[in-house]
Protein backbone atom coordinates (compact mmCIF):
# COMPACT_ATOMS: atom_id res chain seq x y z
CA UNK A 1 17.86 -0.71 21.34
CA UNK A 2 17.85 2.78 20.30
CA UNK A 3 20.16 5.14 19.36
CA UNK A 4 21.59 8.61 19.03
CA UNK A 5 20.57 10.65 15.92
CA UNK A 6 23.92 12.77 16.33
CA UNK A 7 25.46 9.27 15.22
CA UNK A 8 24.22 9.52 11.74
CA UNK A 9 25.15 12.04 8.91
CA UNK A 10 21.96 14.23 8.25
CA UNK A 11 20.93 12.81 5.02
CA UNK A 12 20.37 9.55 6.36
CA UNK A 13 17.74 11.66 8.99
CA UNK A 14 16.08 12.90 5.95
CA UNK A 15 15.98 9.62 4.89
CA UNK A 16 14.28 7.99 8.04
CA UNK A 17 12.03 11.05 7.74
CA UNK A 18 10.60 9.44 4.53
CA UNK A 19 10.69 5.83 5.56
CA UNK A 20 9.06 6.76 9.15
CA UNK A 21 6.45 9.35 7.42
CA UNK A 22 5.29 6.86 4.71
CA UNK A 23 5.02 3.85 7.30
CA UNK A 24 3.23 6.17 9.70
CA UNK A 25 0.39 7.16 7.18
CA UNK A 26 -0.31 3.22 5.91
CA UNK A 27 -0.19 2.68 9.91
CA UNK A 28 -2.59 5.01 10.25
CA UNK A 29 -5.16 4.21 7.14
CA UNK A 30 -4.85 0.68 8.09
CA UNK A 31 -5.27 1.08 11.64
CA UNK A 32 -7.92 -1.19 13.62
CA UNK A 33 -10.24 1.49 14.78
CA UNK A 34 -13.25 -0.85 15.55
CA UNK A 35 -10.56 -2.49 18.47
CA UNK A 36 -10.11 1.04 19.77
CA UNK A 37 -13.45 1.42 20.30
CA UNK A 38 -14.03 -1.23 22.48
CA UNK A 39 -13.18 0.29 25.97
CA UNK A 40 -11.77 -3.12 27.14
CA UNK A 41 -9.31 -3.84 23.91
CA UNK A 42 -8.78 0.45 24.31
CA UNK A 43 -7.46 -0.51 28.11
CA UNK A 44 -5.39 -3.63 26.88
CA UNK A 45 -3.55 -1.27 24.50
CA UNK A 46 -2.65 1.75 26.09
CA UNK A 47 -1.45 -0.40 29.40
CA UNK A 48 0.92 -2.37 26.87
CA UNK A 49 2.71 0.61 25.79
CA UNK A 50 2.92 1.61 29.09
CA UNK A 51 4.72 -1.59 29.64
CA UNK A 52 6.80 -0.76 27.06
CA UNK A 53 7.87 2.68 27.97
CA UNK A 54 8.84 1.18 31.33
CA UNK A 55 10.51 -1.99 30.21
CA UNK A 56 12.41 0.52 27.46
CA UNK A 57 13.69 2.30 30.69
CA UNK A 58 15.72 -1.04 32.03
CA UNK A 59 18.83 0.07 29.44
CA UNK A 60 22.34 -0.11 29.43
CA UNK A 61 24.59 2.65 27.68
CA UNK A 62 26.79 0.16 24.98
CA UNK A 63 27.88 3.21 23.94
CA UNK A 64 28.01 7.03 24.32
CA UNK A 65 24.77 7.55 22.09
CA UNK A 66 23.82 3.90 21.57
CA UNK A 67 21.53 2.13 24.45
CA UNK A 68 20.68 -1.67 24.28
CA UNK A 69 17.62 -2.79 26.13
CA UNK A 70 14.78 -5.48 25.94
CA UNK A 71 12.32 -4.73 22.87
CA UNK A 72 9.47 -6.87 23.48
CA UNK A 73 8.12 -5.72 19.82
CA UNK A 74 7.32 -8.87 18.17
CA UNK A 75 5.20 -10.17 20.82
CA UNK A 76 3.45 -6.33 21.07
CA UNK A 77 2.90 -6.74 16.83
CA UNK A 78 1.66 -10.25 17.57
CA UNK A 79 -0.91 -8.82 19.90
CA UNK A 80 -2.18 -5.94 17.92
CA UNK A 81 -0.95 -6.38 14.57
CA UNK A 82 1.61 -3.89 12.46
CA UNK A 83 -0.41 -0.77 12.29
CA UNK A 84 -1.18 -0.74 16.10
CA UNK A 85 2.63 -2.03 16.77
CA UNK A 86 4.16 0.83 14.60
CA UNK A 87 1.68 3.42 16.26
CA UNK A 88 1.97 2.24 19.62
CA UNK A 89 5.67 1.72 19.22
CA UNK A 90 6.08 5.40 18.11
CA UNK A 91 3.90 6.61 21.12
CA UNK A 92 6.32 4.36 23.66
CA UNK A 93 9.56 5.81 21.90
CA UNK A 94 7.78 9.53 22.21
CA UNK A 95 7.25 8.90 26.01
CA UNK A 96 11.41 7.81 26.56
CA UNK A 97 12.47 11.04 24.61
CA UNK A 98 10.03 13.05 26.72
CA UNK A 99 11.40 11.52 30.03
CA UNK A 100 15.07 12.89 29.25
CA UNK A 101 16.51 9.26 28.20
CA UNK A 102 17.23 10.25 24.39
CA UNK A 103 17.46 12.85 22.31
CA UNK A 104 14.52 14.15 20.04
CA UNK A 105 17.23 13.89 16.73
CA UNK A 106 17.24 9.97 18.08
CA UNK A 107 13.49 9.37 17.35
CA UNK A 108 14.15 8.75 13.79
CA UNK A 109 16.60 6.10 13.84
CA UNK A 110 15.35 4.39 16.68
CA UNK A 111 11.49 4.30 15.56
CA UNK A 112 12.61 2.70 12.08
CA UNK A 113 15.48 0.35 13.46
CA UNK A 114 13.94 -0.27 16.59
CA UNK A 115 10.08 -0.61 15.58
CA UNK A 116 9.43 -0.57 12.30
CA UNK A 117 11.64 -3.32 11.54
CA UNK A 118 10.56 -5.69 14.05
CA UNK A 119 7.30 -4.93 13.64
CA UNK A 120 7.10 -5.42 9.32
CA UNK A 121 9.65 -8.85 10.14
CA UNK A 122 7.03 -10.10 12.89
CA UNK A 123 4.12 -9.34 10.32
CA UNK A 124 6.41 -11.75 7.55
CA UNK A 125 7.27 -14.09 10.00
CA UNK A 126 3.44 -14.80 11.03
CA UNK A 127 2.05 -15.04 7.55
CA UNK A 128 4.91 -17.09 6.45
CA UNK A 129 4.99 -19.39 9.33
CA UNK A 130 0.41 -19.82 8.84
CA UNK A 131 0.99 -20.23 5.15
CA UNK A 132 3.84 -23.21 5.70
CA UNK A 133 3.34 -24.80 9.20
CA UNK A 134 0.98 -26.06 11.02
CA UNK A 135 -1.82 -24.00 12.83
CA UNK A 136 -0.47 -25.24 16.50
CA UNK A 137 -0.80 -23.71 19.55
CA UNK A 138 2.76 -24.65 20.47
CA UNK A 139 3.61 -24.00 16.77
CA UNK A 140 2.39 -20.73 17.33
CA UNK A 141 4.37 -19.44 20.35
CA UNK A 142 7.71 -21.90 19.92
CA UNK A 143 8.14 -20.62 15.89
CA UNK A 144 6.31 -16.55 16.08
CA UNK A 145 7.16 -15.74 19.70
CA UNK A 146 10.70 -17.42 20.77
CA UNK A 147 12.37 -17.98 17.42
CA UNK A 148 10.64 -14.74 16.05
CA UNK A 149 12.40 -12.84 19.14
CA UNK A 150 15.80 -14.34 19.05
CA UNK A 151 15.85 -13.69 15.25
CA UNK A 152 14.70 -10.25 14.76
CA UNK A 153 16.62 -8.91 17.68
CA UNK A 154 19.73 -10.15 16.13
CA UNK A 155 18.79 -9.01 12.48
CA UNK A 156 18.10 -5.35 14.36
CA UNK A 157 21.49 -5.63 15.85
CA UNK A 158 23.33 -6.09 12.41
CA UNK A 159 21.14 -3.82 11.43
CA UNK A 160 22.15 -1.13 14.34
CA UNK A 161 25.98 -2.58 13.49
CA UNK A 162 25.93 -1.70 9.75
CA UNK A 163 24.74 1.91 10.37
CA UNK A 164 27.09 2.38 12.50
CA UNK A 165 30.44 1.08 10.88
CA UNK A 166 28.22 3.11 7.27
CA UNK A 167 28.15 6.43 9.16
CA UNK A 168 31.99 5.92 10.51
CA UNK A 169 30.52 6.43 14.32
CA UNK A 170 32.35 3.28 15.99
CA UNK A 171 34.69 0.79 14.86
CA UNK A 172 34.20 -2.77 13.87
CA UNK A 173 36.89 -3.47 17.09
CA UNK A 174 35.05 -1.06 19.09
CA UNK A 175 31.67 -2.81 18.20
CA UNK A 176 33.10 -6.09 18.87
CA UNK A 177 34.54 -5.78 22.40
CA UNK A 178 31.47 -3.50 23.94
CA UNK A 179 28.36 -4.81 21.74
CA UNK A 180 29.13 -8.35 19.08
CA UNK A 181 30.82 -10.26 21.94
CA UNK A 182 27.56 -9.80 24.14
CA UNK A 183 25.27 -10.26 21.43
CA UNK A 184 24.48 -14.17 21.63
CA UNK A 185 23.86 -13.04 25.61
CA UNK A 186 21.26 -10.42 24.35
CA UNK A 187 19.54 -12.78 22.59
CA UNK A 188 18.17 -15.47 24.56
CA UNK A 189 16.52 -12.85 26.98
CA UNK A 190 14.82 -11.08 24.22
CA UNK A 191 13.58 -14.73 22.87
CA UNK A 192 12.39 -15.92 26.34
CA UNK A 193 10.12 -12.36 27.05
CA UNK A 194 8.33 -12.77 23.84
CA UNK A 195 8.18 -16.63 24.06
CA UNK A 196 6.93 -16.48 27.63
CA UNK A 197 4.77 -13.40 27.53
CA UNK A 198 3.03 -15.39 24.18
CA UNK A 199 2.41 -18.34 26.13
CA UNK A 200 0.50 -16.75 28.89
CA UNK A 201 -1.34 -14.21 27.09
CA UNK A 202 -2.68 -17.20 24.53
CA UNK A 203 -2.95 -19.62 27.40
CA UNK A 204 -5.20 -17.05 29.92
CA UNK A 205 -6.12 -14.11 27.82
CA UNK A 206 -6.35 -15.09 24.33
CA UNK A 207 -8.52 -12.19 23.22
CA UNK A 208 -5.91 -9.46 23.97
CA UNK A 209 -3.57 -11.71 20.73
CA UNK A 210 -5.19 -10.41 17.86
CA UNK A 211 -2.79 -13.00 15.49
CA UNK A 212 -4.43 -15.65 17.99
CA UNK A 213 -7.45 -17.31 17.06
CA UNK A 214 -8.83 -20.76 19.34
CA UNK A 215 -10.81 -22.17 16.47
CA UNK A 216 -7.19 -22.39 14.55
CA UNK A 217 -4.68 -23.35 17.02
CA UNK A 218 -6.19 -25.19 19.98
CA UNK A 219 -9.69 -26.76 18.83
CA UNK A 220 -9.55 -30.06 16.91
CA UNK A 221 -5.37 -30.60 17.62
């Protein structure tokens, strides 16, 4: 999802401004530079946010300023991790403003509502789930993957829904009859693309899943 920044008052940009800026530099101190440097893992990432930019494109317009489409973030942070996911996130968003699809005033609501928070709630999710549950390959993409999905798309939608009905943009009615009543339909997509694009990357290419390891989830079960 992503969103218009003319729909929010301009304190809240200054706001985002902060959030985004302080996210951006831990992102980038924390940032897996060895990966980078291996041409292969280099490839890998660069062709997923690609894939993002172009899967970002398939959108719908809910409303005038607000555009719902398939986020694909948790399985990206699961992948690469949350400095790489925030970074590469930002770089996917960058290329749809560039294009002509949003507005530059958008980037800053849409990069923390639309990456930042899945990407920090995938990063929760995964250390909660290895700390509590078993280390299980089907553990792994059933609870981080599908559930993960399904879950943080709906927390970013009454996320995207509060801001909204805060800044006085849209009514609750209005909400409900072009975005809520559609919302449980939303859902199961976003679950499936993580869930399935987990299973196969784990299942064929293991090496591109950097919260993936064989020795934890596969040998010995």
């Amino acid at each position: 999802m992503e969103l218009s920044g003319s729909l929010f008052h301009g304190a809240w940009l200054i706001i985002f401004s902060l959030v985004y800026l302080t996210a951006l530099f831990f992102a980038l101190r924390w940032l897996d530079w060895p990966r980078l440097q291996d041409r292969a893992q280099q490839h890998v990432y660069l062709g997923s946010i690609v894939m993002l930019f172009f899967l970002w494109n398939l959108r719908i317009e809910i409303e005038p300023g607000f555009y719902w489409h398939l986020s694909a973030m948790v399985v990206f942070t699961l992948m690469f991790g949350w400095s790489l996911a925030v970074t590469g996130g930002s770089l996917a968003l960058l290329g749809i403003i560039i294009a002509g699809l949003n507005e530059w005033s958008g980037f800053l609501p849409s990069v923390i509502l639309c990456v930042l928070i899945p990407a920090t709630l995938t990063q929760v999710i995964l250390g909660l789930v290895r700390a509590y549950l078993p280390k299980h390959f089907f553990v792994y993409v059933l609870v981080n993957a599908f559930l993960a999905g399904g879950l943080i798309f709906t927390i970013m939608a009454l996320s995207i829904t509060t801001g909204l009905l805060l800044m006085d943009s849209y009514s609750l009615a209005e909400l409900k009859s072009r975005f809520l009543i559609y919302l449980p339909m939303m859902v199961f997509p976003e679950s499936m693309l993580n869930g399935w694009i987990a299973a196969i990357l784990v299942g064929f290419k293991p090496h591109w899943v950097g919260s993936f390891n064989d020795e934890e989830y596969i040998k010995g079960k």
